[in-house]
Protein backbone atom coordinates (compact mmCIF):
# COMPACT_ATOMS: atom_id res chain seq x y z
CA UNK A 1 24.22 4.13 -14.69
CA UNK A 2 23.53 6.34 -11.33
CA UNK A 3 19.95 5.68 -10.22
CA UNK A 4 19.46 7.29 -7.04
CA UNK A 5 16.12 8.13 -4.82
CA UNK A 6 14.68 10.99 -5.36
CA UNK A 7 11.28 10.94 -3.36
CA UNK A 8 10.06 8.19 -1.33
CA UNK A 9 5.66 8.28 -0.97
CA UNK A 10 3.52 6.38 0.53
CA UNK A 11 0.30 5.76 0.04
CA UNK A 12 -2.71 4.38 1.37
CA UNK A 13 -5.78 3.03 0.18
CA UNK A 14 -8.37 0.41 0.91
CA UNK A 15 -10.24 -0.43 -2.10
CA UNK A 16 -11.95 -3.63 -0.88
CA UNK A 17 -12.32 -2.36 2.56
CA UNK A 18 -9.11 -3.13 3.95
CA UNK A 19 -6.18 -1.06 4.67
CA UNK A 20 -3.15 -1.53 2.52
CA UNK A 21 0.10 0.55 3.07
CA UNK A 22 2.27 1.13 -0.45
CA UNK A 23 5.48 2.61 -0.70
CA UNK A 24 6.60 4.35 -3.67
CA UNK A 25 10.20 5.38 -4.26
CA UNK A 26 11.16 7.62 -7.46
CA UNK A 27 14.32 8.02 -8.84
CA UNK A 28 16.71 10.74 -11.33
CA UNK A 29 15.85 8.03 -13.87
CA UNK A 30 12.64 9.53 -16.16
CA UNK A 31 9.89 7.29 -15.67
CA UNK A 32 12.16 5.00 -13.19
CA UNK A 33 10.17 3.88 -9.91
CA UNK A 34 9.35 1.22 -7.45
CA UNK A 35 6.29 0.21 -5.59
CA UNK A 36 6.15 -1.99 -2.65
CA UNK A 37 4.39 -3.41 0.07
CA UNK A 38 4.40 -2.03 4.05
CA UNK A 39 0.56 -3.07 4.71
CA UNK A 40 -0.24 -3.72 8.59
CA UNK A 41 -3.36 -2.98 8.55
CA UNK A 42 -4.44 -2.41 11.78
CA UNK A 43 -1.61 0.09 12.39
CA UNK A 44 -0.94 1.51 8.82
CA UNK A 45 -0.90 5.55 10.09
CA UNK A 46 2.07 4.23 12.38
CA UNK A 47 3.63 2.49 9.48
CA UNK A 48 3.09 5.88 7.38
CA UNK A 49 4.62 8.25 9.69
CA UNK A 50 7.65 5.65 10.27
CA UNK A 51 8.25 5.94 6.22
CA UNK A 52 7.21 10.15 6.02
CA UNK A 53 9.14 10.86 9.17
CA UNK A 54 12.53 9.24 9.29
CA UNK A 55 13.25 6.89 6.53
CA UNK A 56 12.07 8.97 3.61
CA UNK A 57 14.60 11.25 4.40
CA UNK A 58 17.07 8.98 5.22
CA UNK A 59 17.16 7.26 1.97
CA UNK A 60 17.18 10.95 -0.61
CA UNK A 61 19.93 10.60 -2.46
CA UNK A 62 21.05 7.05 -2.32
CA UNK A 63 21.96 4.17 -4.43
CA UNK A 64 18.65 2.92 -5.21
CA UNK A 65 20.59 -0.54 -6.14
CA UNK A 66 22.13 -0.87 -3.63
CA UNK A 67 19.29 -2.99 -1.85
CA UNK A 68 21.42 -5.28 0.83
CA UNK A 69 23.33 -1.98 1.61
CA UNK A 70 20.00 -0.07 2.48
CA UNK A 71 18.03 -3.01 3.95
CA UNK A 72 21.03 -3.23 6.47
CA UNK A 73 20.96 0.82 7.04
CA UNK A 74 17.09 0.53 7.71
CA UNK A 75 17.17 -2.36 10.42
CA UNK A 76 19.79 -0.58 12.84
CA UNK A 77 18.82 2.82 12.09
CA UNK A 78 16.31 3.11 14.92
CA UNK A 79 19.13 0.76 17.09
CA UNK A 80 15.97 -1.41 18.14
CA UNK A 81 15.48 -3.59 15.76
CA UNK A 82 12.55 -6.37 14.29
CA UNK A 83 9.19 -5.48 15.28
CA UNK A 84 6.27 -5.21 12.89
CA UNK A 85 5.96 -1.85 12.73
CA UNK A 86 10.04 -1.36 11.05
CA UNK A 87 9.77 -4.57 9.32
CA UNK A 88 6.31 -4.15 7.28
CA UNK A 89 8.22 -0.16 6.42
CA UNK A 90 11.11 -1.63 5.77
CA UNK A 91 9.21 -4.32 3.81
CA UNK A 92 7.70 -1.44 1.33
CA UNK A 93 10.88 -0.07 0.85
CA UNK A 94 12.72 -3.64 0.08
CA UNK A 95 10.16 -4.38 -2.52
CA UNK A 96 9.93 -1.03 -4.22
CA UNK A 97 13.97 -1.54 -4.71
CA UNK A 98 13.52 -4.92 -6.30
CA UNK A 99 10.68 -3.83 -8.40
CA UNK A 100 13.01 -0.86 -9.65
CA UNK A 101 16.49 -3.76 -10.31
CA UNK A 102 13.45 -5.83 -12.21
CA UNK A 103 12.54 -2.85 -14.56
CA UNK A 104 16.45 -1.72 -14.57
CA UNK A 105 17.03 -5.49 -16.12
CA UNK A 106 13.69 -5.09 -17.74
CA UNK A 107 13.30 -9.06 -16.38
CA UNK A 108 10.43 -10.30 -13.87
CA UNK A 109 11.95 -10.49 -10.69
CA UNK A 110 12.01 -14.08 -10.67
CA UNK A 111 14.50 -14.61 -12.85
CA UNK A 112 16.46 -12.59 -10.59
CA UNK A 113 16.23 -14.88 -8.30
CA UNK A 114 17.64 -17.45 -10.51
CA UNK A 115 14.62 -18.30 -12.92
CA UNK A 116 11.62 -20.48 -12.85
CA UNK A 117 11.59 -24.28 -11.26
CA UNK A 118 7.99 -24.39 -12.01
CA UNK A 119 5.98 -22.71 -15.14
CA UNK A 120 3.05 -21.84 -12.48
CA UNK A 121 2.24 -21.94 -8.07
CA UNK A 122 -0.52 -24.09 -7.02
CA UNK A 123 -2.13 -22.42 -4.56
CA UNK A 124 -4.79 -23.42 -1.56
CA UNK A 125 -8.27 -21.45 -0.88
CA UNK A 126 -10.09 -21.07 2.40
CA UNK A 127 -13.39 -23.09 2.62
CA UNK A 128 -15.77 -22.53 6.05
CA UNK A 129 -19.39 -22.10 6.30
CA UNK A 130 -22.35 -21.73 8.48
CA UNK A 131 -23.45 -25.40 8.63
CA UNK A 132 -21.46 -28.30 7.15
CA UNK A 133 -23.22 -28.15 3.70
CA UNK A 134 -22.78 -24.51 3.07
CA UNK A 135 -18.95 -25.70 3.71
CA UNK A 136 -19.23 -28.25 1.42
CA UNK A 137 -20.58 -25.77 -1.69
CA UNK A 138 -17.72 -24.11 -0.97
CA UNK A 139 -15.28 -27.00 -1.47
CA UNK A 140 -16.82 -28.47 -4.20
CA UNK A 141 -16.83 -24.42 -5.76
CA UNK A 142 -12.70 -24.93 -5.50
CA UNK A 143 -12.75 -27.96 -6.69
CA UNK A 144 -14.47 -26.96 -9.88
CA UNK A 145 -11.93 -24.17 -10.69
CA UNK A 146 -9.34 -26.61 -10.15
CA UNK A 147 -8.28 -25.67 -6.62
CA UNK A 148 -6.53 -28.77 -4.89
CA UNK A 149 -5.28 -27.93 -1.50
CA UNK A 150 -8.91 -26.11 0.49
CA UNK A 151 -8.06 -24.96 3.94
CA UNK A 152 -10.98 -26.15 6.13
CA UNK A 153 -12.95 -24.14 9.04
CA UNK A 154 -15.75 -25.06 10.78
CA UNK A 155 -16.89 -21.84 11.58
CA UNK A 156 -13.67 -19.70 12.22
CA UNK A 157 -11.06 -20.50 14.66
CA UNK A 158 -13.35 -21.48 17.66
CA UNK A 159 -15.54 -18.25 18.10
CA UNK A 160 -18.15 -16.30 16.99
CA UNK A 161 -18.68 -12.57 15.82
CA UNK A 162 -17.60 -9.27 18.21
CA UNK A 163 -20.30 -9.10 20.89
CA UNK A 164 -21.49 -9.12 23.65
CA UNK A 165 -20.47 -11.85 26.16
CA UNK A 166 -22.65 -15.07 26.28
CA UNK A 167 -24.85 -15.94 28.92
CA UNK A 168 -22.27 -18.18 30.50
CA UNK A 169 -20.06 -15.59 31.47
CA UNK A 170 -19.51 -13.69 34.62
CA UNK A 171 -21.68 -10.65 35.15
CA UNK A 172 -19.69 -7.53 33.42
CA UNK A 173 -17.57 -9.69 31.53
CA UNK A 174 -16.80 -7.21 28.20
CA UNK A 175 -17.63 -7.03 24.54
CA UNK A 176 -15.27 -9.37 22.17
CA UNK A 177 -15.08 -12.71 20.11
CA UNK A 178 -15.86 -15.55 22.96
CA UNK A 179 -13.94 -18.83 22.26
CA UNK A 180 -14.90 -22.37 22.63
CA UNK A 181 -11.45 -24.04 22.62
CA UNK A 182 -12.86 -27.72 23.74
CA UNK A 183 -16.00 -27.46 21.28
CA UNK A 184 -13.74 -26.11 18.43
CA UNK A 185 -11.91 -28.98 18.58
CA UNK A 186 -14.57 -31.27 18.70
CA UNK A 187 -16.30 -29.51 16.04
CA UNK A 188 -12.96 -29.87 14.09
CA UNK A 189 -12.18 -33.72 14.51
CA UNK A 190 -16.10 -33.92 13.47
CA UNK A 191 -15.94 -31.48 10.17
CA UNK A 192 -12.73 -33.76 8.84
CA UNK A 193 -14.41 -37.12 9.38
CA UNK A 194 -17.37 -35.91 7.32
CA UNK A 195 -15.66 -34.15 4.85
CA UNK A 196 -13.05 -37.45 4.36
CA UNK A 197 -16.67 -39.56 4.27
CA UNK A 198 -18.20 -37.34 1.33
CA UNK A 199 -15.14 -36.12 -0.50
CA UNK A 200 -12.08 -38.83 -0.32
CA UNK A 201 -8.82 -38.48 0.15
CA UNK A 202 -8.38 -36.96 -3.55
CA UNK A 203 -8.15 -33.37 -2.08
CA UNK A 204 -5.79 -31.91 0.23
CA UNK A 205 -6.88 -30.42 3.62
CA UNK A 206 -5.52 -27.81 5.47
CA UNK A 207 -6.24 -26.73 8.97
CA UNK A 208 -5.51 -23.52 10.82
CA UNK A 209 -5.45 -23.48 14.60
CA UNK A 210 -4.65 -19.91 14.59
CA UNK A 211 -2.85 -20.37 18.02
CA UNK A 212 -6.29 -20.94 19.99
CA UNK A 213 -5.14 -23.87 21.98
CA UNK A 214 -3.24 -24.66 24.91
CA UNK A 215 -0.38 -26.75 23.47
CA UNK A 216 -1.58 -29.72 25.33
CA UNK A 217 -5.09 -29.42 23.58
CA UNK A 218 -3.15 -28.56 20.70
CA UNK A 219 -1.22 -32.00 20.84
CA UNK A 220 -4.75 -33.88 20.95
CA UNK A 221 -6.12 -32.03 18.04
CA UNK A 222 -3.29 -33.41 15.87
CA UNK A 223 -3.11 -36.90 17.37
CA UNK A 224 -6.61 -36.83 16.36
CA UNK A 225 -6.60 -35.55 12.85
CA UNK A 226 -3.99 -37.53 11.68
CA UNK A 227 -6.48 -40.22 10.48
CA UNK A 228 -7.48 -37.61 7.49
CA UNK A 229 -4.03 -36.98 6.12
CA UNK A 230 -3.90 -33.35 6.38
CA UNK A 231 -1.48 -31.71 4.05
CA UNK A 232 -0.61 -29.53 7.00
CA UNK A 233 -1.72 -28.41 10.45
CA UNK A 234 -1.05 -24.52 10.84
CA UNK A 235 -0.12 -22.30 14.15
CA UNK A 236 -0.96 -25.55 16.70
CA UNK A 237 1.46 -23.98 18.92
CA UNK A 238 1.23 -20.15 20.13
CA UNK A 239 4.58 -18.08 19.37
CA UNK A 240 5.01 -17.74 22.85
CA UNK A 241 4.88 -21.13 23.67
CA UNK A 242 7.36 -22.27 20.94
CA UNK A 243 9.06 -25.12 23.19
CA UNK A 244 6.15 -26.89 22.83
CA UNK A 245 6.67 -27.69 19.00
CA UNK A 246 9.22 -30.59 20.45
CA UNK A 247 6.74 -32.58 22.54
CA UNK A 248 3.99 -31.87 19.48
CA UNK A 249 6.92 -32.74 16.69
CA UNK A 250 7.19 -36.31 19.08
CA UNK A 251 3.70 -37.49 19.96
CA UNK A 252 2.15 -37.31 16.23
CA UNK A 253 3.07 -37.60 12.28
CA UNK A 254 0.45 -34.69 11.14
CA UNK A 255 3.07 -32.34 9.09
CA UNK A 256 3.65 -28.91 10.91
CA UNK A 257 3.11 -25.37 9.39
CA UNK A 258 4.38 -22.31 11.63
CA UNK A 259 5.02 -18.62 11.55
CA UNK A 260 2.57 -16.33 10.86
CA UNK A 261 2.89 -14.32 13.48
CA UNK A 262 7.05 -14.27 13.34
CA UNK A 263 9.09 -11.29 13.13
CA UNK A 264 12.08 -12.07 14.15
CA UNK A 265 15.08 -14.90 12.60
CA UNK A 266 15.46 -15.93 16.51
CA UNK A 267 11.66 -17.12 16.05
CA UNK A 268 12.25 -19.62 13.07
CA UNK A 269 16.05 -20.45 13.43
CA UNK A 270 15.84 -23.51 15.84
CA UNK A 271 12.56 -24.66 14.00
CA UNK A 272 14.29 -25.07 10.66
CA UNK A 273 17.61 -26.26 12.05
CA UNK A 274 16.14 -29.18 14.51
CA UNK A 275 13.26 -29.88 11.60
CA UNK A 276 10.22 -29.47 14.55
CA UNK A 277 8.34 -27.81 10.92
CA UNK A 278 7.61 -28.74 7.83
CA UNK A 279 6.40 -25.84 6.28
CA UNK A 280 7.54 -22.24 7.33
CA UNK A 281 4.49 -20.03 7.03
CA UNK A 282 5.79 -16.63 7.15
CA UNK A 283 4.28 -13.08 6.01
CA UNK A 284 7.12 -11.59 3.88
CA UNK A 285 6.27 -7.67 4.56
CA UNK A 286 6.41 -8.97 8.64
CA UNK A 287 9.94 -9.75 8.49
CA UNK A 288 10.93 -7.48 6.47
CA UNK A 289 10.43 -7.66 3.00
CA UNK A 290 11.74 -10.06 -0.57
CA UNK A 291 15.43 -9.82 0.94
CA UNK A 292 15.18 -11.55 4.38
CA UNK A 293 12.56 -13.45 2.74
CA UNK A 294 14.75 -14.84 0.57
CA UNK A 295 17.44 -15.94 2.64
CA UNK A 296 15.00 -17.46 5.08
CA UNK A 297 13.50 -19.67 2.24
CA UNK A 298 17.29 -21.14 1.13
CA UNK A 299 18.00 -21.72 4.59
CA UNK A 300 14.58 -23.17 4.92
CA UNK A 301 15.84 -25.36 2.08
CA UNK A 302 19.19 -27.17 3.68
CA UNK A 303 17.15 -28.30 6.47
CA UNK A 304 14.42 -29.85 3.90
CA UNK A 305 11.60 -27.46 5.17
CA UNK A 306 9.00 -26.18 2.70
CA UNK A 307 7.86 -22.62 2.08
CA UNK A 308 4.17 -21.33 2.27
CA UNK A 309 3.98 -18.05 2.62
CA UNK A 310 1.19 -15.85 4.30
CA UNK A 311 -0.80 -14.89 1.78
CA UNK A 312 -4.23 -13.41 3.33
CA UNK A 313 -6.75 -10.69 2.48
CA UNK A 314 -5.04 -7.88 4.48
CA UNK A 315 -1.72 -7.50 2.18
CA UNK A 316 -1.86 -5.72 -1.39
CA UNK A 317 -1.57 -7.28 -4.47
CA UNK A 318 2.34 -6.48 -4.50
CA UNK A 319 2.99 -8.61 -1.84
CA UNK A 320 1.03 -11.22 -3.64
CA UNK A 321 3.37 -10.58 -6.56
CA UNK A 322 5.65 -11.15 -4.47
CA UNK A 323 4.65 -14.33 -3.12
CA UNK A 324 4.45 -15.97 -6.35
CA UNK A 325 8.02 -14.85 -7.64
CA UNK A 326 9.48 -16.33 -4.87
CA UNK A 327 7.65 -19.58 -5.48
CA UNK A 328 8.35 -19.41 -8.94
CA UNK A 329 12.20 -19.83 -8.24
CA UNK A 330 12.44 -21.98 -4.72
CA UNK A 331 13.09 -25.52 -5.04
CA UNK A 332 11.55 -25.92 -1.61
CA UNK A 333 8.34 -24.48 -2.59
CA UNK A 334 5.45 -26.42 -0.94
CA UNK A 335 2.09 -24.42 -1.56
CA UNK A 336 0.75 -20.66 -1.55
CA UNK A 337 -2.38 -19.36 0.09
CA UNK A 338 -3.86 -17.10 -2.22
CA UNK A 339 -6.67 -14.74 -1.64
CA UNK A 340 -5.18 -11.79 -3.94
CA UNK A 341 -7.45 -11.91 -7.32
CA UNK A 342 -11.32 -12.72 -5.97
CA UNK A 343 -12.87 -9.63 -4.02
CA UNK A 344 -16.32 -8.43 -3.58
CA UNK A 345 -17.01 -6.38 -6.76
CA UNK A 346 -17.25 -3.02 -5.87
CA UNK A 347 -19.04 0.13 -7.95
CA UNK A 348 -16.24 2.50 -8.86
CA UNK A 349 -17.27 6.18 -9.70
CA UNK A 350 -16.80 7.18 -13.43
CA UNK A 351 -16.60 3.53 -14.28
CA UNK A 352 -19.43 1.91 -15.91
CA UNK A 353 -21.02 -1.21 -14.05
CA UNK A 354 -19.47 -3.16 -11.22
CA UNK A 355 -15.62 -3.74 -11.19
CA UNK A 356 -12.74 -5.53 -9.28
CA UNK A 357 -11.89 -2.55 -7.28
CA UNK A 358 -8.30 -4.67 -6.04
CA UNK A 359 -7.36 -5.34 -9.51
CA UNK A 360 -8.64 -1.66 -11.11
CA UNK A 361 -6.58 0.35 -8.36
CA UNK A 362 -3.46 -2.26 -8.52
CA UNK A 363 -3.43 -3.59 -12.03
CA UNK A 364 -0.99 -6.50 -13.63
CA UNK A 365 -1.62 -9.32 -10.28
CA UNK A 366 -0.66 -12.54 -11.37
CA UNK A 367 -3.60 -14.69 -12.55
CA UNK A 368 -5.57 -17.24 -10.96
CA UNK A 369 -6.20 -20.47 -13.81
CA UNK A 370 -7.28 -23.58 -13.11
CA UNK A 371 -5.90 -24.07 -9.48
CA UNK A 372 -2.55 -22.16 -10.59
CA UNK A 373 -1.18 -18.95 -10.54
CA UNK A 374 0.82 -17.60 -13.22
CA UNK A 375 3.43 -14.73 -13.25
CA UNK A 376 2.80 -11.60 -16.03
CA UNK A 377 6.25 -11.57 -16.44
CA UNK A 378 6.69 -7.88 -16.56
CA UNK A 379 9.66 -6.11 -15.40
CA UNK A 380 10.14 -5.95 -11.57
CA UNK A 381 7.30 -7.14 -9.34
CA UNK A 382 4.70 -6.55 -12.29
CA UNK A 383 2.30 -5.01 -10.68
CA UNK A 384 1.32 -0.98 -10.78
CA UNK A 385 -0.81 1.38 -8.91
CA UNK A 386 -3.49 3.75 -10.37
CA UNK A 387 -2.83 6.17 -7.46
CA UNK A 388 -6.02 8.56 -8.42
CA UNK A 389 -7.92 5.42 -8.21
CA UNK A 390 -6.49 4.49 -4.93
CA UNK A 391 -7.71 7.69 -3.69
CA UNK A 392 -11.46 6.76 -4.10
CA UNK A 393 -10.78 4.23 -1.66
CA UNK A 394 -9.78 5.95 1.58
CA UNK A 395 -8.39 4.24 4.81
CA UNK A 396 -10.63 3.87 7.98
CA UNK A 397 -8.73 3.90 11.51
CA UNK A 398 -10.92 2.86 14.10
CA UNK A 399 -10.59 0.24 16.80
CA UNK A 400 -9.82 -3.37 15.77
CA UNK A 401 -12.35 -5.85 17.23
CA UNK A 402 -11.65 -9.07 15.39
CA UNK A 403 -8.67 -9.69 17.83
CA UNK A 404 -10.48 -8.93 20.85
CA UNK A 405 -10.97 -12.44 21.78
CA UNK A 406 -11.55 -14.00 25.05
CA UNK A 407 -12.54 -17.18 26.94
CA UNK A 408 -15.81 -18.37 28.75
CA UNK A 409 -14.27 -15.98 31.97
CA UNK A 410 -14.08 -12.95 30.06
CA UNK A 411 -10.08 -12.90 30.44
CA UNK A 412 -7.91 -11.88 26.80
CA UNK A 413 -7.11 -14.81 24.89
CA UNK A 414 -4.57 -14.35 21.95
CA UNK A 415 -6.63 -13.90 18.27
């Protein structure tokens, strides 16, 4: 059967306040299409004029199975290749093909992949509060819907809200989030002795750095935390200082969790091979979409490294999908962050009483159930769009302040 594109859309939307990019490629098949996920959402109109502008057209007309053949096409098209901006549109497009070879099988994408290893993904939450009690509510709220693995904050990643500069600061210093690296950490090394004191070790921590250390402080953190058995530490070690994994790999047991942030298989190839990680913490629609994805997490897997993929606010219930059928099928599947089925209730026109505004505009995400998530096993990625809906929900494109952070002097300090 010939199933080639016909039209290639994308759309955005931001029905929880958030801006999520969506690609949406038709084909001469009746009824036959693909959604997928491109969301960066502090540049999605860049993203959407990549995808209008040049690889729309490119792709009329092709193979629309042919998904190694067009992934290939789309990375050297430009010449210049990686780079957030290609790899999140190249992402949409990637998953809109596999959705479209899922509904072509009419099988869940998983078992494309080579079927389950697991009937359901445990997943980890994101616990933080304003004093340690309100953090503790929160924990012991996870705990009651079965959640085992709780990510841990005390109060953010070192900082406070976008503001003004404190008083500390030299005169004119500008507006942004001001960081405390040395307090952070002793606010840290505090918040895990407590929580160890009142909760056990029956519950797995997580910790996320979020790159806000110098390395050396970085090292000391984890030295110091290894007394609480933390499932993982995450993003100790800024991208840009990635040498530094070796002397942090050397000086303490804590198990490592990197990548966020990568785009590029240069970024993650000597981590895996030499081991420095134990967990490779990637954002599938950052490098690219469910095809690099894939081959990263069975290369991942020779070298004994676990996957836990990125799986934050600011990406659309596809990429969640996707998430979890990749989980679904990896042997060296470690744990998922998930943070796709719980937002704010929202007030939808023309619908009675207060809905899920996520779920209502992108119906069929896999379901949250007593600490596990379980595939819908639909064809493809499982997951639709409700593209009137969507509209409701438009896009805002102002400036980004929540990665305007800086130190005591007022100089940039990465988010």
């Amino acid at each position: 059967m010939s199933v080639k594109i016909t039209r290639v859309t994308t759309i955005l939307t931001a029905p929880v306040g958030i801006n999520l990019v969506v690609v949406r490629i038709d084909t001469n098949q009746p009824g036959l299409y693909g959604l997928g996920c491109a969301t960066f959402a502090y540049r999605a109109l860049t993203v959407k004029s990549l995808i209008d502008d040049y690889i729309g057209p490119l792709l009329i007309g092709r193979d629309a199975q042919a998904i190694e053949e067009i992934w290939q096409l789309l990375h050297q098209n430009a010449y210049w290749r990686n780079g957030p901006i290609e790899n999140n549109a190249i992402s949409g497009v990637d998953m809109a093909l596999w959705d479209i070879k899922g509904k072509l099988a009419n099988l869940p994408l998983y078992q494309l992949f080579g079927g389950k290893v697991r009937e359901a993904v445990p997943v980890y939450r994101h616990a933080d509060g304003s004093s340690f009690e309100a953090l503790c509510d929160k924990i012991e709220e996870f705990q009651a819907k079965g959640i085992t693995h709780i990510r841990c904050q005390a109060g953010g990643y070192g900082g406070g809200g976008y503001g003004p500069a404190p008083s500390d600061s030299p005169e004119g210093a500008p507006d942004g989030i001001y960081l405390d690296p040395r307090g952070y950490m002793r606010a840290t090394i505090s918040m895990f002795e407590k929580i160890r004191d009142r909760f056990g070790f029956d519950v797995e921590l997580i910790h996320d750095v979020h790159e806000r250390l110098h390395p050396v402080d970085a090292i000391k953190l984890a030295k110091a935390l290894e007394p609480f058995d933390l499932f993982f530490l995450e993003d100790a070690i800024p991208l840009e200082q990635g040498e530094w994994l070796r002397e942090l790999r050397a000086k303490t047991t804590i198990p490592l969790a990197q990548g966020e942030l990568f785009n590029h298989p240069l970024e993650w190839r000597q981590l895996i091979a030499e081991r420095l990680i134990d967990f490779i913490r990637v954002h599938v629609s950052q490098i690219g979409g469910l095809t690099p994805a894939r081959k990263l997490q069975i290369f991942a897997e020779q070298y004994g490294v676990r996957t836990a993929w990125h799986g934050p606010g600011d990406m659309s219930p596809l990429a969640h999908a996707a998430n979890i059928h990749l989980d679904l099928s990896a042997r060296n599947f470690g744990v998922q962050e998930w943070s796709g089925t719980e937002p704010p209730n929202v007030v939808i026109q023309d619908i009675k009483g207060p809905h899920n505004a996520l779920l209502d505009v992108f119906p069929g995400l896999p379901e949250l159930r007593k600490g596990f998530v379980y595939p819908n096993d639909r064809p493809g990625l499982g997951v639709d769009l409700d593209e009137k809906l969507a509209a409701k929900f438009p896009c805002e494109h102002g400036i980004t302040t929540w990665t305007q952070t800086r130190l005591r002097d007022g100089s940039l300090h990465t988010p």
